[in-house]
Structure formats: structure tokens, C-alpha cells
C-alpha atoms as a PDB file:
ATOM      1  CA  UNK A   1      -0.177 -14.877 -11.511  1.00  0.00           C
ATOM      2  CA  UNK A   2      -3.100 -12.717  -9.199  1.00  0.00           C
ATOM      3  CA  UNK A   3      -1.796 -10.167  -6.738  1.00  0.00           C
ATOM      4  CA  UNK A   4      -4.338  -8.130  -5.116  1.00  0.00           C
ATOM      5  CA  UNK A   5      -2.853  -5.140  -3.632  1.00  0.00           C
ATOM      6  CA  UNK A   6      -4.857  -3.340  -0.591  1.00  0.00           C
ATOM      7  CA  UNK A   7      -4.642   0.100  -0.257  1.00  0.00           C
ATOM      8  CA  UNK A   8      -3.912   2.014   3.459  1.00  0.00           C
ATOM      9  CA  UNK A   9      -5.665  -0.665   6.043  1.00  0.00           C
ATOM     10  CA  UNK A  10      -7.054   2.100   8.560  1.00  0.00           C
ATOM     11  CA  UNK A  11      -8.127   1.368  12.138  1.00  0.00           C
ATOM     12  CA  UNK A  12      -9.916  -0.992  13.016  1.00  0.00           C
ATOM     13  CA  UNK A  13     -12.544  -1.215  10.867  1.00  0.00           C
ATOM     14  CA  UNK A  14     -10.265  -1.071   7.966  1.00  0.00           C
ATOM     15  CA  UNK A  15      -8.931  -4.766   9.393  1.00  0.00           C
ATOM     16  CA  UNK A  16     -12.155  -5.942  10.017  1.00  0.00           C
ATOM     17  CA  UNK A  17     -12.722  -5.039   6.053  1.00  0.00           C
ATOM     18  CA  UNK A  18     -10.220  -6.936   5.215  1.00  0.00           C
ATOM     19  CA  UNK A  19     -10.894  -9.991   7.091  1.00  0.00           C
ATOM     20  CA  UNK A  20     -14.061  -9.903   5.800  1.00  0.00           C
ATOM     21  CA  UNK A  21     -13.426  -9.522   2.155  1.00  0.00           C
ATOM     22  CA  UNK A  22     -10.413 -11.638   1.490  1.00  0.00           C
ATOM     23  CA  UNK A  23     -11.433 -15.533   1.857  1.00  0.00           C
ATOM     24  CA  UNK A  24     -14.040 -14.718  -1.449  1.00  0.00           C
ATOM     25  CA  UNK A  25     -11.729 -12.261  -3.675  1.00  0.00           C
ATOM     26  CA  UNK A  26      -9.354 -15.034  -2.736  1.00  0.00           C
ATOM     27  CA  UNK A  27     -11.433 -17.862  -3.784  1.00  0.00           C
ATOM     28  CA  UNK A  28     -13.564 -15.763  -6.566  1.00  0.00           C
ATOM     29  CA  UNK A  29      -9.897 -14.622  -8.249  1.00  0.00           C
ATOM     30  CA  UNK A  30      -7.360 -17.244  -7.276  1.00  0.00           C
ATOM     31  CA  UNK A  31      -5.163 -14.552  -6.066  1.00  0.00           C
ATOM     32  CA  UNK A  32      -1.819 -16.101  -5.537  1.00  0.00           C
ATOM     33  CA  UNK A  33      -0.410 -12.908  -3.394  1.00  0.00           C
ATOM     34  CA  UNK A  34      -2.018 -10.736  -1.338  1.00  0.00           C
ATOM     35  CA  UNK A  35      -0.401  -7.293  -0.325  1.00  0.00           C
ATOM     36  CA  UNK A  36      -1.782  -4.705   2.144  1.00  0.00           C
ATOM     37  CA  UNK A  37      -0.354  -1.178   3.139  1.00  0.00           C
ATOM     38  CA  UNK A  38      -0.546  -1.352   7.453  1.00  0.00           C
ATOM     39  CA  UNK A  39       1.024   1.838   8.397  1.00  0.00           C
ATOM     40  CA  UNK A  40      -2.654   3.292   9.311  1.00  0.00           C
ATOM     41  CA  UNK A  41      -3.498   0.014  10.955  1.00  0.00           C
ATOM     42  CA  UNK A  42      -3.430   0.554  14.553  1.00  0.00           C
ATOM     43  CA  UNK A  43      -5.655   3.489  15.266  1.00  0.00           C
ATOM     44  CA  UNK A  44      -4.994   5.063  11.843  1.00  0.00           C
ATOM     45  CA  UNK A  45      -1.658   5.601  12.859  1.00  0.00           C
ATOM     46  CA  UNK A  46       1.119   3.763  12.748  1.00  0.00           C
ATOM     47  CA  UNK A  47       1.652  -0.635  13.489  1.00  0.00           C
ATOM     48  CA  UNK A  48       1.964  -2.130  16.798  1.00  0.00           C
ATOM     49  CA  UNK A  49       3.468  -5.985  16.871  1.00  0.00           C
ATOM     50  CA  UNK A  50       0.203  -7.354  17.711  1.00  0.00           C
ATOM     51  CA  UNK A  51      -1.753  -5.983  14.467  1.00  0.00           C
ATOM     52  CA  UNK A  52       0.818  -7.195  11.918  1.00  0.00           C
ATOM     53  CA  UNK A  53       0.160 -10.407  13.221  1.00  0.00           C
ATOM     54  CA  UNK A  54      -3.335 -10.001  13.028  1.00  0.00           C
ATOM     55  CA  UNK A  55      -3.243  -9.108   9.350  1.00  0.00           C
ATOM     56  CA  UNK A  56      -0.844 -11.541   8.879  1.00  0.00           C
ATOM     57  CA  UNK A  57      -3.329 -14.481  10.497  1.00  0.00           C
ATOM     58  CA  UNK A  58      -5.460 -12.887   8.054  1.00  0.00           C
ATOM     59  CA  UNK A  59      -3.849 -14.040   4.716  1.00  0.00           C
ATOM     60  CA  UNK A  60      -1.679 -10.947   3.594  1.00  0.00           C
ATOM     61  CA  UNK A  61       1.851 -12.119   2.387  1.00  0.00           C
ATOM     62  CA  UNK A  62       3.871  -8.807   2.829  1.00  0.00           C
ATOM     63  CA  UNK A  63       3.156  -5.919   4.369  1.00  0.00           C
ATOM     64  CA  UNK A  64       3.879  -2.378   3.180  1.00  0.00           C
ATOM     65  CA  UNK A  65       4.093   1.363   4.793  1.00  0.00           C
ATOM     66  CA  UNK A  66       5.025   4.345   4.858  1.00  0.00           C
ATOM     67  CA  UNK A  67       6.354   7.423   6.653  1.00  0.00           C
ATOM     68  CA  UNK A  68       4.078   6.461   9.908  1.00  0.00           C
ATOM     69  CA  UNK A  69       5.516   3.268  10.174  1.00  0.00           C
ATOM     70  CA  UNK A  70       7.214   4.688  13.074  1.00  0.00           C
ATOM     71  CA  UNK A  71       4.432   5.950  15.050  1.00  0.00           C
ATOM     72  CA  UNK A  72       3.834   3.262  17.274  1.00  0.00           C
ATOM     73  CA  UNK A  73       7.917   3.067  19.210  1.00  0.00           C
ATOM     74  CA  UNK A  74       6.904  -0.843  19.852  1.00  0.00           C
ATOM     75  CA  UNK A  75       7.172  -1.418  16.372  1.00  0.00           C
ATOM     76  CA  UNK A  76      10.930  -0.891  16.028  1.00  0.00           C
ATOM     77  CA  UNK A  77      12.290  -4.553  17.234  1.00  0.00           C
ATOM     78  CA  UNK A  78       9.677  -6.317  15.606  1.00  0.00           C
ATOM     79  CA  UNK A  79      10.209  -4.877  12.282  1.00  0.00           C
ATOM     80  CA  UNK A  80      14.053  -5.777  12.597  1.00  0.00           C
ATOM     81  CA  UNK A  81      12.310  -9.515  13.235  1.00  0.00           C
ATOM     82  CA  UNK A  82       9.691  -9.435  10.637  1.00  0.00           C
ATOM     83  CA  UNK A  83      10.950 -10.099   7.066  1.00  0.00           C
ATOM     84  CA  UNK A  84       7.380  -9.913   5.499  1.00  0.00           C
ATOM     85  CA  UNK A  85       6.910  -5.853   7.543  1.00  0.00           C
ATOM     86  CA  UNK A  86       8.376  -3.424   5.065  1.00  0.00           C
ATOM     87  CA  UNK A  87       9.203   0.151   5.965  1.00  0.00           C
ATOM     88  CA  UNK A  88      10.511   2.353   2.998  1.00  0.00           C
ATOM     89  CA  UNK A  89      13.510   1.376   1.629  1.00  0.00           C
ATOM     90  CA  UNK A  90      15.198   4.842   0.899  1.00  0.00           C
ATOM     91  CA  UNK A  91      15.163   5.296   4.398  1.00  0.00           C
ATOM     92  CA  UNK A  92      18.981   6.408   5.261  1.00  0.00           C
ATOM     93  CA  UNK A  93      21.201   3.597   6.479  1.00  0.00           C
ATOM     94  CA  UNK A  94      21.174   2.600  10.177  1.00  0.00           C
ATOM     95  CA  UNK A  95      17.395   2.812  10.188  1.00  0.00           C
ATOM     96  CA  UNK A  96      15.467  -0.036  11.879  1.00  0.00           C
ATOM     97  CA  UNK A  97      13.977  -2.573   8.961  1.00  0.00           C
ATOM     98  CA  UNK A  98      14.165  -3.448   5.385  1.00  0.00           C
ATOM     99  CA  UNK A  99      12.497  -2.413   2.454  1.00  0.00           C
ATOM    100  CA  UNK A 100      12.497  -5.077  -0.241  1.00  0.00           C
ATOM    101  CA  UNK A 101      11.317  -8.810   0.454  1.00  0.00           C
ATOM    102  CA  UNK A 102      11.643 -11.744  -1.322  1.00  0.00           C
ATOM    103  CA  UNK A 103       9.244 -14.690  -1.514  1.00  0.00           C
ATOM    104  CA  UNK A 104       7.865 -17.961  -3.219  1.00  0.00           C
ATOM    105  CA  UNK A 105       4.357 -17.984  -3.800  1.00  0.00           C
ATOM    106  CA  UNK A 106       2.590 -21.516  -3.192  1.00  0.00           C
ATOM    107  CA  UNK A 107       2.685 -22.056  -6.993  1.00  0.00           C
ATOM    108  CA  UNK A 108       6.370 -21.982  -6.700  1.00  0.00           C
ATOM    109  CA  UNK A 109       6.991 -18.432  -8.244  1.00  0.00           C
ATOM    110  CA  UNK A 110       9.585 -16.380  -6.874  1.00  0.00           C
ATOM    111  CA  UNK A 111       8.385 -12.579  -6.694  1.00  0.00           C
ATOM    112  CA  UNK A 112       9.821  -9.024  -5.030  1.00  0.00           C
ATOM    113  CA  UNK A 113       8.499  -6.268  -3.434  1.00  0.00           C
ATOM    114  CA  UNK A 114       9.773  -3.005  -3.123  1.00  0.00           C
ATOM    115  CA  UNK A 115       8.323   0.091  -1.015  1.00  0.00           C
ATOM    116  CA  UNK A 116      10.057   3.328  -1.384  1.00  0.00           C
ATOM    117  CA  UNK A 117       8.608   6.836  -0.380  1.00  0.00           C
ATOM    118  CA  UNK A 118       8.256  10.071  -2.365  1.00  0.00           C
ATOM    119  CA  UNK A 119      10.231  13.090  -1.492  1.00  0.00           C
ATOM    120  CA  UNK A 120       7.839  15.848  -2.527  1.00  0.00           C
ATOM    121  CA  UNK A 121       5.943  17.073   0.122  1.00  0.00           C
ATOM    122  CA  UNK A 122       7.266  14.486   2.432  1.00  0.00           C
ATOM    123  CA  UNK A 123      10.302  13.679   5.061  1.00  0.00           C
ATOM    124  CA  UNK A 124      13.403  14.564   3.184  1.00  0.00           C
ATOM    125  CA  UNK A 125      14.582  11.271   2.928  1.00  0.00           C
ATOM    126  CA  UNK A 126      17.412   9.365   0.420  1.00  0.00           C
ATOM    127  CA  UNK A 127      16.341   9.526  -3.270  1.00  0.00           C
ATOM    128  CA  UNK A 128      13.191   6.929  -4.344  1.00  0.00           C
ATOM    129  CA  UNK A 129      14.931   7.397  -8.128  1.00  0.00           C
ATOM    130  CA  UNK A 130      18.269   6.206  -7.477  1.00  0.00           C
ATOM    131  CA  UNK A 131      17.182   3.811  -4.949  1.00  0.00           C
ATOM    132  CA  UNK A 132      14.575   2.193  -7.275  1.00  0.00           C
ATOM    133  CA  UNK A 133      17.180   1.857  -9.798  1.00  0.00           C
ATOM    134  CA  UNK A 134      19.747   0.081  -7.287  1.00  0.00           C
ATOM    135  CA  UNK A 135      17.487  -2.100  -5.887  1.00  0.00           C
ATOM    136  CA  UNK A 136      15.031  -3.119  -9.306  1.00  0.00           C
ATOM    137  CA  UNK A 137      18.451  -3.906 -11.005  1.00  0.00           C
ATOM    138  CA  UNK A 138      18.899  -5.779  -7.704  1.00  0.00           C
ATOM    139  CA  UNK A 139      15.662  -7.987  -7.706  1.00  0.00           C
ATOM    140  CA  UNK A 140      15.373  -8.603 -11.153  1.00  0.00           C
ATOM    141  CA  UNK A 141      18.360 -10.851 -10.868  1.00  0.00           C
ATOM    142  CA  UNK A 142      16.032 -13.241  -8.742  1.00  0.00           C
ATOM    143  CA  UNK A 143      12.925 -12.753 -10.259  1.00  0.00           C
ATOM    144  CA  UNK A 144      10.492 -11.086 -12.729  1.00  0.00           C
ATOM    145  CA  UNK A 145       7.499 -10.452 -10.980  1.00  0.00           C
ATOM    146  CA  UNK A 146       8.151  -7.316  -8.919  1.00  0.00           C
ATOM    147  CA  UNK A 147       5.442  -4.840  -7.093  1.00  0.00           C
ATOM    148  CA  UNK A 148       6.402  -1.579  -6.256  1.00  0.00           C
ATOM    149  CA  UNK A 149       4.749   0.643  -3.228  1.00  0.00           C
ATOM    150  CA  UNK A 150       5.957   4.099  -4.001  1.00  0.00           C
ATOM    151  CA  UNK A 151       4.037   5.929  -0.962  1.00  0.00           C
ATOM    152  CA  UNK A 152       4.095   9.328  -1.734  1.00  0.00           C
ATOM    153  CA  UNK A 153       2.223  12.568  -1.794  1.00  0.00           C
ATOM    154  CA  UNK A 154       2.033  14.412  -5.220  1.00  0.00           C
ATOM    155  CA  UNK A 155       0.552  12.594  -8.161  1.00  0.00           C
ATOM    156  CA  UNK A 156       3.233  13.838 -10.521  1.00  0.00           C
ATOM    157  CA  UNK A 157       5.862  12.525  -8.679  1.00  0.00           C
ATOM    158  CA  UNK A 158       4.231   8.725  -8.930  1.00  0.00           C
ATOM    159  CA  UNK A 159       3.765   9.248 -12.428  1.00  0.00           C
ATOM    160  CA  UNK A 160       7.606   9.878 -12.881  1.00  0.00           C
ATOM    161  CA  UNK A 161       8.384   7.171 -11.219  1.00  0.00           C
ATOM    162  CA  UNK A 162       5.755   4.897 -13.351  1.00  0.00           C
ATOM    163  CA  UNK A 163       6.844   5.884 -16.616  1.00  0.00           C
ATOM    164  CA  UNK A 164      10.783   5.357 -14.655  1.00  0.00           C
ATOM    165  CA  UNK A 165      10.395   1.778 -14.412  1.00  0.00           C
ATOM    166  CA  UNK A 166       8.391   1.045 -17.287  1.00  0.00           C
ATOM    167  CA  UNK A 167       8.972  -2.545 -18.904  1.00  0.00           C
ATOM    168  CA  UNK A 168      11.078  -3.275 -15.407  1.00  0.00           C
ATOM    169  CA  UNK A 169       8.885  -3.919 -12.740  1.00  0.00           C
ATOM    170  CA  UNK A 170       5.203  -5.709 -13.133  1.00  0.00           C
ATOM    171  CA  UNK A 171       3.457  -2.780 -11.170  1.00  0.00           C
ATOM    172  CA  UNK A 172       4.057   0.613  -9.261  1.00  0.00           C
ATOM    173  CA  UNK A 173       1.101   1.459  -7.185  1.00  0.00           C
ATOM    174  CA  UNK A 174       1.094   4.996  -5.067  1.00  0.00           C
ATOM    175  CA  UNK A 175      -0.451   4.923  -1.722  1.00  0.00           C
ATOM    176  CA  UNK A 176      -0.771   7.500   1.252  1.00  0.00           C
ATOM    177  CA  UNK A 177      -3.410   9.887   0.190  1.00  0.00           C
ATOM    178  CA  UNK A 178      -5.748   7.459   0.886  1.00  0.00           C
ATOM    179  CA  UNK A 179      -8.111   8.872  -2.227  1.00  0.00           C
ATOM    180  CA  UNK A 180      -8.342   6.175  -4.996  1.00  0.00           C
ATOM    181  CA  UNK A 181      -7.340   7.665  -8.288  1.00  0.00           C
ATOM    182  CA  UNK A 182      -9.650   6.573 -11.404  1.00  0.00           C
ATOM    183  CA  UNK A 183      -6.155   6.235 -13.785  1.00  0.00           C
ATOM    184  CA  UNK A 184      -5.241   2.562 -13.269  1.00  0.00           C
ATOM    185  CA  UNK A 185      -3.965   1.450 -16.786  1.00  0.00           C
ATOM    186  CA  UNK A 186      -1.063  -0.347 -18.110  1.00  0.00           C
ATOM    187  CA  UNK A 187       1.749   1.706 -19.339  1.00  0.00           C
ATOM    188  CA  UNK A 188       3.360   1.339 -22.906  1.00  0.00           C
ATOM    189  CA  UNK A 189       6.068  -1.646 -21.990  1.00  0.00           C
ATOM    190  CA  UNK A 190       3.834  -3.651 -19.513  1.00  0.00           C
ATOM    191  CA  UNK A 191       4.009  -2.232 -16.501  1.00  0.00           C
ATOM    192  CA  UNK A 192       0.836  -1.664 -14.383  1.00  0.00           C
ATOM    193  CA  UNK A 193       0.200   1.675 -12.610  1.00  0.00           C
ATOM    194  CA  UNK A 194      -2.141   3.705 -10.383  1.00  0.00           C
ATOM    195  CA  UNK A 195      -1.224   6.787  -8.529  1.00  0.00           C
ATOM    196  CA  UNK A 196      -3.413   6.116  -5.564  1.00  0.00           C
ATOM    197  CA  UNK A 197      -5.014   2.709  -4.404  1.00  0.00           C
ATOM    198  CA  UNK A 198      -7.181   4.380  -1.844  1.00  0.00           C
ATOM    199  CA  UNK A 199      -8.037   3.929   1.169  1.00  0.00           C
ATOM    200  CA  UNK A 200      -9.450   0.939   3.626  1.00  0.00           C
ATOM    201  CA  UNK A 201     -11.393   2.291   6.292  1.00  0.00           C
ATOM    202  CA  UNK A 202     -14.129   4.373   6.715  1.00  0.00           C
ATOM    203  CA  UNK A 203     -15.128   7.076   3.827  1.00  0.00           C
ATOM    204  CA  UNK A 204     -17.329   9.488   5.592  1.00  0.00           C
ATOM    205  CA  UNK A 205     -14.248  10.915   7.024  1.00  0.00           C
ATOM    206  CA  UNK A 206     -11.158  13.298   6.284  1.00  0.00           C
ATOM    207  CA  UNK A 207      -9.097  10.240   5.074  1.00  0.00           C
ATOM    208  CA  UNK A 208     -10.040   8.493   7.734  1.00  0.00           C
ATOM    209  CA  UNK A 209      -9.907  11.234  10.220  1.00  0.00           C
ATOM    210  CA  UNK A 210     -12.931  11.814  12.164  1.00  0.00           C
ATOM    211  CA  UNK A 211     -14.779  14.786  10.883  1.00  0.00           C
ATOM    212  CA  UNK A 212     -15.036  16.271  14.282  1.00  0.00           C
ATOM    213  CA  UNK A 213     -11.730  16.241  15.288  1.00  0.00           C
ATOM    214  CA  UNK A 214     -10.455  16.936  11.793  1.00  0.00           C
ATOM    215  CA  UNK A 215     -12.493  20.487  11.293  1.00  0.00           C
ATOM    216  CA  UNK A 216     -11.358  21.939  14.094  1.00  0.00           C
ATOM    217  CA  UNK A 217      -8.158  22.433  12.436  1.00  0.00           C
ATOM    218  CA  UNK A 218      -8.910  23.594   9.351  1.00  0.00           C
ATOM    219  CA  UNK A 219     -11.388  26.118  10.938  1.00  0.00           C
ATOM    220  CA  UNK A 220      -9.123  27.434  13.685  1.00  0.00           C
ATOM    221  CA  UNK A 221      -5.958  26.792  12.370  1.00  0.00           C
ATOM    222  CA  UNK A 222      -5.510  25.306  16.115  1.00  0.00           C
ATOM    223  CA  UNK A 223      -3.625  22.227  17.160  1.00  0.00           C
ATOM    224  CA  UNK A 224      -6.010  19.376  17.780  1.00  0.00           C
ATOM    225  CA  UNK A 225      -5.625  15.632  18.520  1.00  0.00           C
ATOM    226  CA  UNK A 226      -7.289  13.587  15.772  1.00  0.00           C
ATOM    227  CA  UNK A 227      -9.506  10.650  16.270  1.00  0.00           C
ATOM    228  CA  UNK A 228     -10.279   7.577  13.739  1.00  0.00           C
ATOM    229  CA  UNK A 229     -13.687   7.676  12.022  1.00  0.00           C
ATOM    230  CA  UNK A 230     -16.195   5.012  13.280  1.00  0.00           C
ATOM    231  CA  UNK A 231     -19.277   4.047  10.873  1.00  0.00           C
ATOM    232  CA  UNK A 232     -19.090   1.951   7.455  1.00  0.00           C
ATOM    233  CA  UNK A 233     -15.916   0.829   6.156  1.00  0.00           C
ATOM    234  CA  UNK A 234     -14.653  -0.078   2.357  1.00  0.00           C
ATOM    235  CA  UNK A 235     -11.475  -1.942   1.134  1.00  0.00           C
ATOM    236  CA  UNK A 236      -9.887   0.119  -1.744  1.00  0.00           C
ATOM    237  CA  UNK A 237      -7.897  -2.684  -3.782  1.00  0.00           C
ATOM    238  CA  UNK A 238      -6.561  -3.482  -7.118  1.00  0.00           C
ATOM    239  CA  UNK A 239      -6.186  -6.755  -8.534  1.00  0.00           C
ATOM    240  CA  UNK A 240      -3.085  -7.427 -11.037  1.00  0.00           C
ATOM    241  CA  UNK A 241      -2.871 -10.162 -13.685  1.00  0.00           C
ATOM    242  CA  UNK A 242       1.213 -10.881 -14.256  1.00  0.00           C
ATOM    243  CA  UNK A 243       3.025 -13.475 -16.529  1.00  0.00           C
ATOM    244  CA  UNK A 244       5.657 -14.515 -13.889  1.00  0.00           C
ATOM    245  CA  UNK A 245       7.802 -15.447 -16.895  1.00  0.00           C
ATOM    246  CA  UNK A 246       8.392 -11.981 -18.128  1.00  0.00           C
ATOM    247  CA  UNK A 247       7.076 -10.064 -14.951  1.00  0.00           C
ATOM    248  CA  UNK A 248       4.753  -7.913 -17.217  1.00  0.00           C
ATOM    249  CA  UNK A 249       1.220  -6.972 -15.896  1.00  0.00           C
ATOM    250  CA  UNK A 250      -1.754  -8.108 -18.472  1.00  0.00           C
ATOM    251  CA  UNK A 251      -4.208  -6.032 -16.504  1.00  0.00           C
ATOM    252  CA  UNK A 252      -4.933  -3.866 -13.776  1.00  0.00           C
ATOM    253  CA  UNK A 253      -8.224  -3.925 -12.550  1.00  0.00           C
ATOM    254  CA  UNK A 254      -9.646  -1.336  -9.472  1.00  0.00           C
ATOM    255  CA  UNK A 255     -12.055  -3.641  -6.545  1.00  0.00           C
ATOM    256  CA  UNK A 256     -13.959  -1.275  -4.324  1.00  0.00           C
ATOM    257  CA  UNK A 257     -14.189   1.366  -2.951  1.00  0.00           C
ATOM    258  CA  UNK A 258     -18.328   0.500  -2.841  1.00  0.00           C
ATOM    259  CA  UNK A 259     -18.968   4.450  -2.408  1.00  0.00           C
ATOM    260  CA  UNK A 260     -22.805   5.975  -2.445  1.00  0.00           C
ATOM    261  CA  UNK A 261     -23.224   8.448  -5.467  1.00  0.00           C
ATOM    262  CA  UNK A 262     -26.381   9.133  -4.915  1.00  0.00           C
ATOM    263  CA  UNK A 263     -28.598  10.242  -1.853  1.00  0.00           C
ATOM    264  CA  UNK A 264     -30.810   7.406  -0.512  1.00  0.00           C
ATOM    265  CA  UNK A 265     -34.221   8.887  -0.694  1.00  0.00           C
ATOM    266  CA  UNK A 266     -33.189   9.676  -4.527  1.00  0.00           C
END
């Protein structure tokens, strides 16, 4: 089974990436599931109603955020509406949403996905440890093949939670910094890992931030209302090979960011 996973869709030009680049890493990989981060969607921050259904239109199965999920208010019916919208799941009870979904590929395999959110750094929200173990024991009743979005801040935390649910789930796959991490691997009992997909959107930017309304900030230490970046976009993806009959990853494999590394008079 092929799941591509894309990392933080930002703005825009992050979902006109992505509706670009899907139809042939569909058709090149025979991806059976695609999966896409949104909370960044709609003007970098946050998902309105009318973009999920854009990226929906575009061929993503399940959507995943994050702790600006709630940025846009409009969102809040539609993501009681919208199974395949997922908003952390160790969110405290009584919050708007759901954070696992269940679904049958068009193969016929039944798979899970399960976004949680990191503590350190972050909202101090219900434990991602004890939730992941409710919810994995949960899931794996139904099926094998289950992704994990643990969106989250520091690196060490993700690892903890990779080497957590080793052997149990087929991938855990950190988002939110949007800055791809070069340690996608598979860990000792199968499952596959990454502490940061990375980012789609535009790269000459402070994570998708325009670099003149981001300075500012840092150089005055003054209050300042952010803008997206405009210019070149990149998907940041990975690609995951599973057996759906043990729910194991056979390989992880990174697709884009395309990033310059060199000048261009060099």
C-alpha cells in the first residue's frame, strides 16, 4: 500500500502546489492514500470551509492540522460535519471535531489516522502519550495500517513518541515547523518516522512568513501583523510503502522540497 503524506499546505500557492503535483506522483507511484496537513491553508493560517473542499476536489483523502486549526471561527461547524477534517485528538473533551478517521481505500483496505499535538512548547493541552496509547489500542482493532500526525514543536519530543509506538503504528510523521528534517528512516520494529515533513509553500520565507513582515519582529521586538510569502512554491512530501497485512512500513522515502543549493550564476 502507497500513502504519500504532504507536509503543512501553506497559502495559496502551497494549494496550487499541490494541485499541480498530485495527478503524476499519483499516477508515477500508484499512491493508494493521499494525506495533507491544511491548518496553514487559507492564508497560512488556519482552514476556512471553502478550502477543505478545494483540497478535497483535489484528491487528498484526510486532512490533518494542528493548533491553528482554529484560526479561521467559520471552520468550527464544518469540522463537526467533515469526517475526513481532523483537528488534534488530545484536544480536551467538548472541543469541536474529531481526531482519528477511519477509511477504505479503493483497493478495499481499511486504514486509520491519528493526529495528536505535542505539548512542549505548545498549548497545554491533554497528554499526546496517553492519548496515543488509548486510541492506537483503539484502531488497531479495525485495522493495521495506521498514520500518525504528531504536530508538534521540539524534535525530541517526536522522537519519543516514534520510538513510543514502534512496531504499532505503520508511520509517525511530525509536522508544524514547517522545516523538513533529513532523518526519515524506519525504526527497529517497522515503523516509519520523520520528525518534520516540511513545508508546502513558498521557501524564500520565514516558514512561510513574508520576510518583510516577519523581520520586523525579530528586529524590534514589536508586534506586527504577518503576511504570506508570494514567489515560488515547493511541496515537502514523503511517500510510505506499507504491507496492509501487518501495518508495517517497508520504506520511507522524502519527495521534494526542490530547494536551490547553489547560486545561479555559479
Amino acid at each position: 500500500m502507497k500513502v504519500l503524506f504532504v507536509g503543512d499546505i501553506v497559502g495559496r500557492r502551497g494549494r496550487k502546489m499541490v494541485r499541480r503535483m498530485i495527478p503524476a506522483l499519483r499516477r508515477e507511484n500508484d499512491i493508494d492514500l493521499i494525506i495533507a496537513n491544511v491548518e496553514n491553508a487559507a492564508g497560512g493560517f488556519g482552514i476556512t470551509p471553502a478550502v477543505a473542499r478545494q483540497i478535497l476536489a483535489m484528491g487528498v483523502d484526510v486532512m490533518t492540522s494542528g493548533n491553528h486549526i482554529w484560526d479561521k471561527k467559520e471552520v468550527l461547524p464544518y469540522i463537526d460535519d467533515e469526517p475526513r477534517l481532523l483537528r488534534p485528538h488530545n484536544y480536551p473533551p467538548g472541543v469541536p471535531g474529531r481526531g482519528a478517521y477511519e477509511g477504505v481505500t479503493g483497493e478495499g483496505v481499511r486504514y486509520g489516522v491519528l493526529n495528536l499535538q505535542g505539548r512542549v512548547f505548545m498549548p497545554n493541552i491533554d497528554c499526546p502519550f496517553r492519548c496515543a496509547e488509548e486510541q492506537v489500542s483503539r484502531l488497531r482493532k479495525r485495522t493495521q495500517v495506521l498514520i500518525v500526525d504528531f504536530h508538534a514543536e521540539a524534535t525530541s519530543e517526536k522522537l519519543a513518541l516514534g520510538w513510543s509506538l514502534d512496531g504499532r503504528v505503520s508511520a509517525v510523521l511530525g509536522t508544524h515547523t514547517h522545516v523538513p528534517t533529513a532523518d526519515a528512516r524506519l525504526l527497529p520494529k517497522g515503523t516509519a518516522y520523520v520528525s518534520d515533513v516540511g513545508m508546502t509553500g513558498c521557501y524564500d520565507s520565514v516558514i512561510g512568513v513574508s520576510v518583510q513582515t516577519a523581520l520586523p519582529r525579530f528586529l524590534t521586538a514589536m508586534p506586527t501583523r504577518f503576511a504570506g510569502a508570494t514567489g515560488l512554491a515547493s511541496m515537502a512530501s514523503v511517500l510510505l510503502d506499507i504491507d496492509e497485512s501487518t501495518g508495517l512500513a517497508r520504506s520511507i522515502r522524502r519527495i521534494g522540497p526542490d530547494l536551490p543549493t547553489s547560486s545561479s550564476d555559479e
